[in-house]
N, C-alpha and C. Protein backbone atom coordinates (compact mmCIF):
# COMPACT_ATOMS: atom_id res chain seq x y z
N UNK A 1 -4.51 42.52 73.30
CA UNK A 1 -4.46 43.72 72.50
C UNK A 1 -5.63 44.63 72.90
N UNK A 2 -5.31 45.94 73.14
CA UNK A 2 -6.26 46.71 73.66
C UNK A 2 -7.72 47.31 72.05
N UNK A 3 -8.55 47.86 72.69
CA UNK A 3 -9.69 48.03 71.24
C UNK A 3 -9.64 49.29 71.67
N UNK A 4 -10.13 50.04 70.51
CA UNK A 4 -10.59 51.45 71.07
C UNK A 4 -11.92 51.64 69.95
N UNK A 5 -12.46 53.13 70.44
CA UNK A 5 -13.50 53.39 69.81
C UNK A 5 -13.63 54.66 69.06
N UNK A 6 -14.27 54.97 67.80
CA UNK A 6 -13.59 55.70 67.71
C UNK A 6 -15.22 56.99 67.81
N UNK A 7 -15.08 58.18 68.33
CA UNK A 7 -16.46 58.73 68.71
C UNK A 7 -16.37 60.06 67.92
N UNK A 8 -16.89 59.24 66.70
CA UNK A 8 -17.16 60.40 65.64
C UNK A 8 -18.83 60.35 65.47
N UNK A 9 -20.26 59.62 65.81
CA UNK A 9 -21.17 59.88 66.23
C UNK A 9 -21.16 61.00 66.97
N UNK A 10 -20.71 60.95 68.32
CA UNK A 10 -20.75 61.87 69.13
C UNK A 10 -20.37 63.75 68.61
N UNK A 11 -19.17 64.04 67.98
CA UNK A 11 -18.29 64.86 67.47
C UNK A 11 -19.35 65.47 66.24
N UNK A 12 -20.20 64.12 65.68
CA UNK A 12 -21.04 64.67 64.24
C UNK A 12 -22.35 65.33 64.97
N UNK A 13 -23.03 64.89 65.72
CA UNK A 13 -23.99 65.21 66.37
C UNK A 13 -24.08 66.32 67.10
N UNK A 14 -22.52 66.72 67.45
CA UNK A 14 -22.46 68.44 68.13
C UNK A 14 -22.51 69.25 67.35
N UNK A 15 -21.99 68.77 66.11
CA UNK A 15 -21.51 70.03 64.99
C UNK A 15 -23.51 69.95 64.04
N UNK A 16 -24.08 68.92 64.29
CA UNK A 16 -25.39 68.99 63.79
C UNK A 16 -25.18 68.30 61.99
N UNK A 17 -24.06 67.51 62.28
CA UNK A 17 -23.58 67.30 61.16
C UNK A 17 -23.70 65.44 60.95
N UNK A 18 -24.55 65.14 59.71
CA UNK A 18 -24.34 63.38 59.60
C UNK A 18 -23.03 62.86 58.95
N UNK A 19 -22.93 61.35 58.69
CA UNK A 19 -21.75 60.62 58.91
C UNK A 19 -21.41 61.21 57.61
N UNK A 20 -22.48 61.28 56.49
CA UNK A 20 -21.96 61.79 55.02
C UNK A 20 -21.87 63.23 54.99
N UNK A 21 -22.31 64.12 55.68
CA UNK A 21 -21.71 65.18 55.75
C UNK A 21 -19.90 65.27 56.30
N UNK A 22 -20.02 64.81 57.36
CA UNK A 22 -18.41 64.14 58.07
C UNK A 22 -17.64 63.58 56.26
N UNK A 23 -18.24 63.04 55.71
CA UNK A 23 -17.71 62.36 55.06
C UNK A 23 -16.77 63.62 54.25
N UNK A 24 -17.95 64.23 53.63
CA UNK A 24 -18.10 65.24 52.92
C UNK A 24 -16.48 66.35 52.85
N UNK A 25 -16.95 66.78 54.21
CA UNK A 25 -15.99 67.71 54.60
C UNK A 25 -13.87 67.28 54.88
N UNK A 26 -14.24 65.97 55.68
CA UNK A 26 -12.83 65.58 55.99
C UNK A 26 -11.77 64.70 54.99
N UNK A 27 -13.13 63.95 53.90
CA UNK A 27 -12.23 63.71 52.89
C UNK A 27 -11.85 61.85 53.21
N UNK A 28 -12.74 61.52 54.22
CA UNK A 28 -12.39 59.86 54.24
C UNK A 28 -13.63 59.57 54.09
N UNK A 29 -13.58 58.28 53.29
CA UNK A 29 -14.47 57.46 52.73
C UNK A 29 -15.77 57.25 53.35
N UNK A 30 -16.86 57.59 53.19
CA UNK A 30 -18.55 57.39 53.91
C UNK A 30 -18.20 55.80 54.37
N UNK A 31 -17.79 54.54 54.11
CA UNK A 31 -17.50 53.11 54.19
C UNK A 31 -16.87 53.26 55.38
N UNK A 32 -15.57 53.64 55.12
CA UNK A 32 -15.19 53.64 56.59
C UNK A 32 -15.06 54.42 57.41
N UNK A 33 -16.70 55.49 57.45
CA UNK A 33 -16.82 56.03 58.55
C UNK A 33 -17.73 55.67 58.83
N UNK A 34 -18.73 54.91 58.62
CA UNK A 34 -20.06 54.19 59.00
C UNK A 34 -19.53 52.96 60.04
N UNK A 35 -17.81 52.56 59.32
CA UNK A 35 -17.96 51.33 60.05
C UNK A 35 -16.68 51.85 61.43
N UNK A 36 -16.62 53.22 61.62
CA UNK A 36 -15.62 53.79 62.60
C UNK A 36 -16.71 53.88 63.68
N UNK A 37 -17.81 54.59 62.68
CA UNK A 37 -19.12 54.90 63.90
C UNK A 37 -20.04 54.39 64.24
N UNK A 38 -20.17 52.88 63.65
CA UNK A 38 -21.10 51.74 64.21
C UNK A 38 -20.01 50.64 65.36
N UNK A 39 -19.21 50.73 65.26
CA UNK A 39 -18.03 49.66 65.65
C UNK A 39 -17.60 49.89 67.11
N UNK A 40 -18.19 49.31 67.90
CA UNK A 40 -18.17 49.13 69.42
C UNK A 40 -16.43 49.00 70.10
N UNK A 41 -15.72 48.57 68.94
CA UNK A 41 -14.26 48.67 69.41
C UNK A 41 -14.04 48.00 68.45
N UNK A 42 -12.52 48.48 67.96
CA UNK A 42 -11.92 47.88 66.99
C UNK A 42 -10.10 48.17 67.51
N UNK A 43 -9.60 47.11 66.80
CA UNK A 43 -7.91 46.75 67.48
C UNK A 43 -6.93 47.85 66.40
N UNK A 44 -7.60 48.16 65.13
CA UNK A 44 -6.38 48.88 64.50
C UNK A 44 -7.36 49.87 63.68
N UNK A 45 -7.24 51.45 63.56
CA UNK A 45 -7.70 52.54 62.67
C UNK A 45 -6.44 52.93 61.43
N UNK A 46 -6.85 53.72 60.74
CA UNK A 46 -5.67 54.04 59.82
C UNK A 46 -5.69 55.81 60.71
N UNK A 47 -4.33 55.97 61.02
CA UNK A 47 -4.08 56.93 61.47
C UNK A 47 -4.50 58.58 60.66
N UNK A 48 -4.15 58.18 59.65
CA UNK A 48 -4.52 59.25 58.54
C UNK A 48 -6.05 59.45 58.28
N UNK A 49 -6.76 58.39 58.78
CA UNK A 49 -8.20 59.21 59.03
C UNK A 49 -8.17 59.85 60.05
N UNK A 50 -7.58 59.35 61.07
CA UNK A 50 -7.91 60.20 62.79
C UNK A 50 -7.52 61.85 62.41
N UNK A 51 -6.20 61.43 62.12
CA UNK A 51 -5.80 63.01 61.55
C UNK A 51 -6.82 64.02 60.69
N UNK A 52 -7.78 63.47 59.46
CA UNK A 52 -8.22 64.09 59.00
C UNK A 52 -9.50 64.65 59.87
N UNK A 53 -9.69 63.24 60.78
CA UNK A 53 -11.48 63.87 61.49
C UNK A 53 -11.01 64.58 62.35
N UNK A 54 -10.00 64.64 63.40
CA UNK A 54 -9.73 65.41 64.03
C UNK A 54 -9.38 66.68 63.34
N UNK A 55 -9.25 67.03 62.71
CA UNK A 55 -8.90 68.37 62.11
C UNK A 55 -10.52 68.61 61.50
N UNK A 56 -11.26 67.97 60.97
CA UNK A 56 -12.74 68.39 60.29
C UNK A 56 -13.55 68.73 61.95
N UNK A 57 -13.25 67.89 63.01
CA UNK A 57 -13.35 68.02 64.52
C UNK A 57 -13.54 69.40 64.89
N UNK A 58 -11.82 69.85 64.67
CA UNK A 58 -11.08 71.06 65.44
C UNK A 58 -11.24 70.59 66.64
N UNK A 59 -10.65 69.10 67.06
CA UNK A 59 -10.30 68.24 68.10
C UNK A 59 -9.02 67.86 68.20
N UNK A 60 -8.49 67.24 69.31
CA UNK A 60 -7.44 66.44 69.28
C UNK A 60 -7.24 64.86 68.84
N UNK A 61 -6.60 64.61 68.68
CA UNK A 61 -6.75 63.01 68.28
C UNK A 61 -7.06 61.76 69.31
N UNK A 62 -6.52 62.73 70.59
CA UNK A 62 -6.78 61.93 71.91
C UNK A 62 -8.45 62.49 72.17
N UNK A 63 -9.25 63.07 71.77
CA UNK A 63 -10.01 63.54 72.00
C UNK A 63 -11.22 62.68 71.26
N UNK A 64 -11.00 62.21 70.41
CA UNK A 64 -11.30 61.58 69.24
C UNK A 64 -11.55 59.79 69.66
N UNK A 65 -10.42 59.38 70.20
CA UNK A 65 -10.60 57.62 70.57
C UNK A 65 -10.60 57.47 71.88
N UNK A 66 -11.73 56.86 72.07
CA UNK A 66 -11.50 56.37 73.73
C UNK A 66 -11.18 54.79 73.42
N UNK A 67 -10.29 54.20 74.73
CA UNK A 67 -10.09 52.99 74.71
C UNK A 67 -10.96 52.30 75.55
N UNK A 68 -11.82 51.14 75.18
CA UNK A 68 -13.14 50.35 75.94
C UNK A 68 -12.17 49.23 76.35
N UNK A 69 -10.91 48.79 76.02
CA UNK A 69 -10.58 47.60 76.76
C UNK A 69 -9.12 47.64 75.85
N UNK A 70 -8.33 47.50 77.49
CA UNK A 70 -6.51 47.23 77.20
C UNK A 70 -6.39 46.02 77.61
């Protein structure tokens, strides 16, 4: 099963923005965005966050997860 990652560090840090600000704005839980943006790879996200950070982003969703191992 492949992992991916999900690079909302990166995305918060352009906008000059922290994980509880992220939190703030997109509307998913500070919990599981601490553990989206500490988490070296993980096998399953809930889609409906990607959707929301990507849109708090003004990213794509592919833009959003890189995959570290298929």
């Amino acid at each position: 099963m492949g992992l991916i990652r999900l690079r909302v560090k990166e995305f918060a840090a352009e906008k000059g923005w922290t994980i509880k600000e992220v939190s703030e704005r997109s509307g998913v839980i500070y919990s599981t965005l601490t553990t989206y943006a500490r988490s070296p790879g993980m096998a399953m996200v809930d889609f409906t966050c990607l959707l929301k950070l990507a849109r708090t982003f003004d990213v794509m969703v592919e833009d959003l997860v890189e995959v570290v191992k298929e």
